[in-house]
N, C-alpha and C. Protein backbone atom coordinates (compact mmCIF):
# COMPACT_ATOMS: atom_id res chain seq x y z
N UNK A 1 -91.50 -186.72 -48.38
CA UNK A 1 -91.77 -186.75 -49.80
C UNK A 1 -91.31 -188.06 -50.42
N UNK A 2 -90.33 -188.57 -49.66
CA UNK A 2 -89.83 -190.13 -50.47
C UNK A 2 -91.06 -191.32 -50.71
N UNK A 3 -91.97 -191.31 -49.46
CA UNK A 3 -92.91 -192.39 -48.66
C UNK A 3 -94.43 -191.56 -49.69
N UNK A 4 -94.30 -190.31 -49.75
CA UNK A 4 -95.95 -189.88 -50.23
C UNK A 4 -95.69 -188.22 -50.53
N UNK A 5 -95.99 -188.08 -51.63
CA UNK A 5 -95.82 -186.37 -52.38
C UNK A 5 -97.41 -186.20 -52.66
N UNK A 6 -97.50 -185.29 -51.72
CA UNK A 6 -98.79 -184.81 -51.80
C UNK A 6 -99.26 -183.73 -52.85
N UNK A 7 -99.53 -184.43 -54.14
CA UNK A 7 -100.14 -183.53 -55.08
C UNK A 7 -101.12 -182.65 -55.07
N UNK A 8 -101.24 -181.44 -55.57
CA UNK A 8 -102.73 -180.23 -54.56
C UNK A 8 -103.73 -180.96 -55.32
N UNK A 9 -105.02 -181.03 -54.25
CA UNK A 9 -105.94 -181.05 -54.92
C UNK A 9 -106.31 -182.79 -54.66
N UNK A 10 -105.59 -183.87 -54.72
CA UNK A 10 -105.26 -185.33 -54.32
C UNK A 10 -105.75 -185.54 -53.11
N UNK A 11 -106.18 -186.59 -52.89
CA UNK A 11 -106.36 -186.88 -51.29
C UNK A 11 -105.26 -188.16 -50.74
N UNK A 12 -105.63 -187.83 -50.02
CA UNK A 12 -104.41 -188.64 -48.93
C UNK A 12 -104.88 -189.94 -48.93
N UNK A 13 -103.89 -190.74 -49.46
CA UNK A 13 -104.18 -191.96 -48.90
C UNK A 13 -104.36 -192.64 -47.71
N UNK A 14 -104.77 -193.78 -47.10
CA UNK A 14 -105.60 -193.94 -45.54
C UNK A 14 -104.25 -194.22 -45.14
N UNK A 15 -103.05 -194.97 -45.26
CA UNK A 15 -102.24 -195.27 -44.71
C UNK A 15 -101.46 -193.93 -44.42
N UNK A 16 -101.66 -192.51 -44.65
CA UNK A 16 -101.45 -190.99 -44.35
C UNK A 16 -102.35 -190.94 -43.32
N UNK A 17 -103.17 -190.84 -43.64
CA UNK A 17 -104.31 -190.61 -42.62
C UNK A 17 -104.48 -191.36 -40.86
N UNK A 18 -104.11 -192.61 -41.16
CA UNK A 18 -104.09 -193.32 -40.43
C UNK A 18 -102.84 -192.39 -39.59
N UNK A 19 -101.33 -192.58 -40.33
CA UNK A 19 -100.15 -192.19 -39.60
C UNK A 19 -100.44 -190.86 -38.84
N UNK A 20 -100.92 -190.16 -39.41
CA UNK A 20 -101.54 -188.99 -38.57
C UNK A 20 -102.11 -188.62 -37.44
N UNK A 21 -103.14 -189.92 -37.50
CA UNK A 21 -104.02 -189.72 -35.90
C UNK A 21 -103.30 -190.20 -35.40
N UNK A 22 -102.38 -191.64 -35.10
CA UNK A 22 -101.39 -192.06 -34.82
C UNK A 22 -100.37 -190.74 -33.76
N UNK A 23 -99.81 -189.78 -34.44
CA UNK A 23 -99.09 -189.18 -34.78
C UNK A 23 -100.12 -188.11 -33.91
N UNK A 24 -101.14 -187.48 -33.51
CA UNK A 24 -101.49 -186.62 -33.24
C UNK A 24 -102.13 -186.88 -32.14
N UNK A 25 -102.63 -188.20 -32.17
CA UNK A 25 -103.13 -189.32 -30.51
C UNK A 25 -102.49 -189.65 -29.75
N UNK A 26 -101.06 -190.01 -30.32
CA UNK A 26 -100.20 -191.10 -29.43
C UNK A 26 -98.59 -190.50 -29.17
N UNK A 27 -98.98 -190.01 -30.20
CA UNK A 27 -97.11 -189.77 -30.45
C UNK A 27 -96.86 -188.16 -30.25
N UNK A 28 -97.59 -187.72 -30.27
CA UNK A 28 -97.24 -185.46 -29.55
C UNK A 28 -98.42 -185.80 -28.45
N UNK A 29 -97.44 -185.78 -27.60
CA UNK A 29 -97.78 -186.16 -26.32
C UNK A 29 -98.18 -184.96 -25.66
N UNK A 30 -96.95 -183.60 -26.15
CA UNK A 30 -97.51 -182.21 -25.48
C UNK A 30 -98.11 -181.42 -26.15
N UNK A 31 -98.80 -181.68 -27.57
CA UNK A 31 -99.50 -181.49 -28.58
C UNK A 31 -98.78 -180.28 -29.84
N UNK A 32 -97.41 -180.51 -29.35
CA UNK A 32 -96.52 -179.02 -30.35
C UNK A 32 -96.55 -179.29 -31.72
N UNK A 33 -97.20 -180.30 -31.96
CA UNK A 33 -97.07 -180.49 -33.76
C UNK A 33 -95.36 -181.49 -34.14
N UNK A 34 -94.76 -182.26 -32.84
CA UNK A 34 -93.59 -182.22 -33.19
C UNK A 34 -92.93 -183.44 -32.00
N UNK A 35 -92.22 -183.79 -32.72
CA UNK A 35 -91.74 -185.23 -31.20
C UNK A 35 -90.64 -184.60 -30.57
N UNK A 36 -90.40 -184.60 -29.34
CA UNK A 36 -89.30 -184.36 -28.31
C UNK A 36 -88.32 -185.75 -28.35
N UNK A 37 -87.26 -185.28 -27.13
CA UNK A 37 -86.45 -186.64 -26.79
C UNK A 37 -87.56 -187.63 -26.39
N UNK A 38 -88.06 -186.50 -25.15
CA UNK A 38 -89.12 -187.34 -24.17
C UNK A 38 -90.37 -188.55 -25.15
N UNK A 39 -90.55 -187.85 -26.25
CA UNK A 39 -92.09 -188.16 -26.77
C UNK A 39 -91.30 -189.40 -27.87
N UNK A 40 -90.04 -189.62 -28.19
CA UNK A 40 -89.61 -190.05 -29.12
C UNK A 40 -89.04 -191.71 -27.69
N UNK A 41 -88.52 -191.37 -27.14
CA UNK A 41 -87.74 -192.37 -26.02
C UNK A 41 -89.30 -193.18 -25.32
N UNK A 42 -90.55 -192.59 -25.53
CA UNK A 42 -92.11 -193.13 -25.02
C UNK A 42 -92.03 -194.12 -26.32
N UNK A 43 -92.06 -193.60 -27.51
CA UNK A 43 -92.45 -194.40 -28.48
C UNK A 43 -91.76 -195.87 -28.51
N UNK A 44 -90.19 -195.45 -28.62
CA UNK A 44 -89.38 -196.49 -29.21
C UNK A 44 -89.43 -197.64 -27.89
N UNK A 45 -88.97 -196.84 -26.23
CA UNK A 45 -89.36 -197.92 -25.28
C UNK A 45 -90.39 -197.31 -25.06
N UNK A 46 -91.39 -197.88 -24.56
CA UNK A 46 -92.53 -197.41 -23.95
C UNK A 46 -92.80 -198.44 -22.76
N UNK A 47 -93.29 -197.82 -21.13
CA UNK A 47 -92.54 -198.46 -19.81
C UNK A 47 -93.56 -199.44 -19.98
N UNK A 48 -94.94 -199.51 -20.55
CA UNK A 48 -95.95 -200.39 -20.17
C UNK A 48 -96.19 -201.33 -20.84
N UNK A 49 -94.60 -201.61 -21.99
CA UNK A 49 -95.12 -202.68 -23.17
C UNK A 49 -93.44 -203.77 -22.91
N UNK A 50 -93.88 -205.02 -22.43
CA UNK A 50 -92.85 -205.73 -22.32
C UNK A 50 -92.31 -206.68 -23.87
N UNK A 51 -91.23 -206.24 -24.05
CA UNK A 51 -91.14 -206.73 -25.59
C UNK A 51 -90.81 -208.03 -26.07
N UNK A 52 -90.18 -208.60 -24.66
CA UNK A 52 -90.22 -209.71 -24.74
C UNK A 52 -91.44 -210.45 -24.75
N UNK A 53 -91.96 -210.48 -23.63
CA UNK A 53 -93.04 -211.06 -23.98
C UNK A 53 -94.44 -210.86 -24.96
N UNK A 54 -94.16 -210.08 -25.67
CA UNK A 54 -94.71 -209.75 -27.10
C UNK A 54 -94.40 -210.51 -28.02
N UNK A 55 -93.06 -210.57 -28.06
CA UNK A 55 -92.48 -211.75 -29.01
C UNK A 55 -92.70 -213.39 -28.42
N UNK A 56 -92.05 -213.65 -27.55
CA UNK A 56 -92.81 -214.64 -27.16
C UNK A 56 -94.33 -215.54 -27.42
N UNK A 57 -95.12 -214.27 -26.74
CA UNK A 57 -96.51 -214.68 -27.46
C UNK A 57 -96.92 -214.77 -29.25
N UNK A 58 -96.17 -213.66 -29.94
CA UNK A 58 -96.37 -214.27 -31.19
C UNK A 58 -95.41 -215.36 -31.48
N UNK A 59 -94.58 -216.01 -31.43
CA UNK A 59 -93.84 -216.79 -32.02
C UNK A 59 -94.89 -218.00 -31.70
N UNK A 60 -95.53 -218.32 -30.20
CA UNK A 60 -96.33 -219.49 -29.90
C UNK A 60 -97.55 -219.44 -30.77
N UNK A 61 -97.92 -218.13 -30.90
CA UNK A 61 -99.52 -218.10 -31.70
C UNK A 61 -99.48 -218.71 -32.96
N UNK A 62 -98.23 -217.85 -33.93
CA UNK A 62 -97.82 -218.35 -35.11
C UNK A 62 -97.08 -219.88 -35.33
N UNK A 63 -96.88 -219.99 -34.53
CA UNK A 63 -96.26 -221.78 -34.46
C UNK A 63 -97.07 -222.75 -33.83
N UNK A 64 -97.60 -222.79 -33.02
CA UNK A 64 -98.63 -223.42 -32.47
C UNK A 64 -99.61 -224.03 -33.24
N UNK A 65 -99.42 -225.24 -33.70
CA UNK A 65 -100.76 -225.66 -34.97
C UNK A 65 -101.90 -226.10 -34.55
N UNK A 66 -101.57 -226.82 -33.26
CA UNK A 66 -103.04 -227.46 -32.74
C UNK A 66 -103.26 -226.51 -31.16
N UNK A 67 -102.78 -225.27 -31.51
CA UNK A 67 -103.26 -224.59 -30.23
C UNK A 67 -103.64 -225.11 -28.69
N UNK A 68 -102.70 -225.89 -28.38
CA UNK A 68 -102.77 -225.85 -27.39
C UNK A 68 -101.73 -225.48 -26.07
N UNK A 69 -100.99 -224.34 -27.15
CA UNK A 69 -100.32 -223.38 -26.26
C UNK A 69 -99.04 -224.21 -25.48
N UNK A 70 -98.47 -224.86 -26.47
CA UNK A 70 -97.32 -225.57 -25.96
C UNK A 70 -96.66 -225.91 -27.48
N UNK A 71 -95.48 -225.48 -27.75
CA UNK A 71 -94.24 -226.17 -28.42
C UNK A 71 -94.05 -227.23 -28.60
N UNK A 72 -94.28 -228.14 -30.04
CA UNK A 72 -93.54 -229.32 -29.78
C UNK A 72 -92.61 -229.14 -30.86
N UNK A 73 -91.38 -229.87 -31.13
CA UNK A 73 -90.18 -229.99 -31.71
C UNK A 73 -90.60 -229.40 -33.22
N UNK A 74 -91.47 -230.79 -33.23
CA UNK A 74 -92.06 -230.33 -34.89
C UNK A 74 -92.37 -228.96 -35.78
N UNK A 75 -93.72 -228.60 -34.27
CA UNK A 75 -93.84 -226.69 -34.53
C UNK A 75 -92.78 -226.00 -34.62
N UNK A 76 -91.90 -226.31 -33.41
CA UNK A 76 -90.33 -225.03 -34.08
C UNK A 76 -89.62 -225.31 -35.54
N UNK A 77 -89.85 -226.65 -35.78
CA UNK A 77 -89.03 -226.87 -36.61
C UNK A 77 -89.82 -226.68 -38.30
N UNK A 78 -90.86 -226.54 -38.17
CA UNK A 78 -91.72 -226.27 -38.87
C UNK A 78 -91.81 -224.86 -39.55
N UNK A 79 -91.45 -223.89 -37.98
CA UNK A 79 -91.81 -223.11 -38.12
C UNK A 79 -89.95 -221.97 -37.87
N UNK A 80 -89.06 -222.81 -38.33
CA UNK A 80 -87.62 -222.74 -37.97
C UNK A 80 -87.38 -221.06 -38.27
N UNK A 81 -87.99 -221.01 -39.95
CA UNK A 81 -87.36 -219.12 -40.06
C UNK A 81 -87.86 -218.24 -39.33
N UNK A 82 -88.71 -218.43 -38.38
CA UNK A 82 -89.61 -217.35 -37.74
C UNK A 82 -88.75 -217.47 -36.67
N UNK A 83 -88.43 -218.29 -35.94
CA UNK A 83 -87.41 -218.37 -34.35
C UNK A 83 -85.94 -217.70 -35.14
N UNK A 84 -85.47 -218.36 -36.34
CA UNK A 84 -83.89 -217.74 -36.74
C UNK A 84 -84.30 -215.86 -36.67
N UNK A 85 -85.13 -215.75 -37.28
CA UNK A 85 -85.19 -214.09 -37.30
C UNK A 85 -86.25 -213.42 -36.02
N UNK A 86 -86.14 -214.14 -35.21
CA UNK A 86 -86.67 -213.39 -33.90
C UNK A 86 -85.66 -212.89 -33.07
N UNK A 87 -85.24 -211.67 -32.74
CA UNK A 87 -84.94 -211.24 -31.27
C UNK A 87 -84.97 -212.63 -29.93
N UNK A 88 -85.86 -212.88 -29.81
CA UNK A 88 -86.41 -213.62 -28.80
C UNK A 88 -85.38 -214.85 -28.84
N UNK A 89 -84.62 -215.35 -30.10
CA UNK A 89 -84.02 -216.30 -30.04
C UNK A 89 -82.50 -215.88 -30.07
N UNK A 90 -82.60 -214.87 -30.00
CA UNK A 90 -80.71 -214.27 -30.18
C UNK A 90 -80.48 -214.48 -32.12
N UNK A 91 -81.39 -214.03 -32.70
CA UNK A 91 -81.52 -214.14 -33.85
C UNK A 91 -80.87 -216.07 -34.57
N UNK A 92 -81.15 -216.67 -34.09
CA UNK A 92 -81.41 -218.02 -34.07
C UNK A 92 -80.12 -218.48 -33.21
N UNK A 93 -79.44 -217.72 -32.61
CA UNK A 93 -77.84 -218.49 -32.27
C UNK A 93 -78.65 -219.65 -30.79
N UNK A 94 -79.38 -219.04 -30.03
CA UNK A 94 -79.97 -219.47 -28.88
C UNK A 94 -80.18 -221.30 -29.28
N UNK A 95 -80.80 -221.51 -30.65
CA UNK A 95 -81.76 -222.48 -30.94
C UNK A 95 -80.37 -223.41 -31.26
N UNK A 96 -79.02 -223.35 -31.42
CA UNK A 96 -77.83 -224.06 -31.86
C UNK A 96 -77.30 -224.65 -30.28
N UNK A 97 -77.72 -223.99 -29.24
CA UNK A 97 -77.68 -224.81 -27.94
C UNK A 97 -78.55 -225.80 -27.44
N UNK A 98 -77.89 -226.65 -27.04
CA UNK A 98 -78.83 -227.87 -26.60
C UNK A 98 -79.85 -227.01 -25.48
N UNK A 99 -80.48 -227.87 -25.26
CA UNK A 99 -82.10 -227.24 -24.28
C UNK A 99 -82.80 -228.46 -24.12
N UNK A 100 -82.94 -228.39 -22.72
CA UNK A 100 -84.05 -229.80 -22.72
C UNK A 100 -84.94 -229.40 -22.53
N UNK A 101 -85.77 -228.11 -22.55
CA UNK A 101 -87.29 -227.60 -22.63
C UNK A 101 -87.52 -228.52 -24.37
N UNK A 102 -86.43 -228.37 -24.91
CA UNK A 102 -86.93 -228.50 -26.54
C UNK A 102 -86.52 -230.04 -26.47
């Protein structure tokens, strides 16, 4: 009720709708109307999604200006608040060590 109070008679907004199939496709896995440990521990890790390299690939997509799928100084630095608030960088402490990739 905090996120959406469903007034009678109102229709659901798509971002409800959406969460739902979501929620009824992906996420009740044994179809009980309801998440388990099991169905809740799929969501948050799930074995077939590597998270690192998720992040990884967006940080290059989003920084990358002339796409050609390589880092130069400029792009990170360009693109500095996106590496400080990534995971991927140890929430920027990583980027305060010298590195000769960079």
């Amino acid at each position: 009720a905090d996120m959406f109070a469903n007034e009678e008679g109102g229709p659901e907004p798509d971002w409800v709708v959406t969460e739902r199939e979501q929620f009824s496709d992906f996420r009740d896995l044994n179809k009980d109307g309801k998440m388990d440990k099991d169905e809740i521990q799929h969501w948050i890790l799930p074995q077939d999604y590597d998270h690192a390299l998720a992040e990884a690939r967006h940080l290059v997509y989003e920084s990358d200006v002339d796409k050609d799928e390589k880092l130069t100084k400029e792009e990170v630095l360009n693109n500095w608040n996106m590496f400080v608030g990534s995971q991927a960088t140890n929430y920027g402490e990583d980027l305060t060590r010298n590195h000769d990739e960079l």
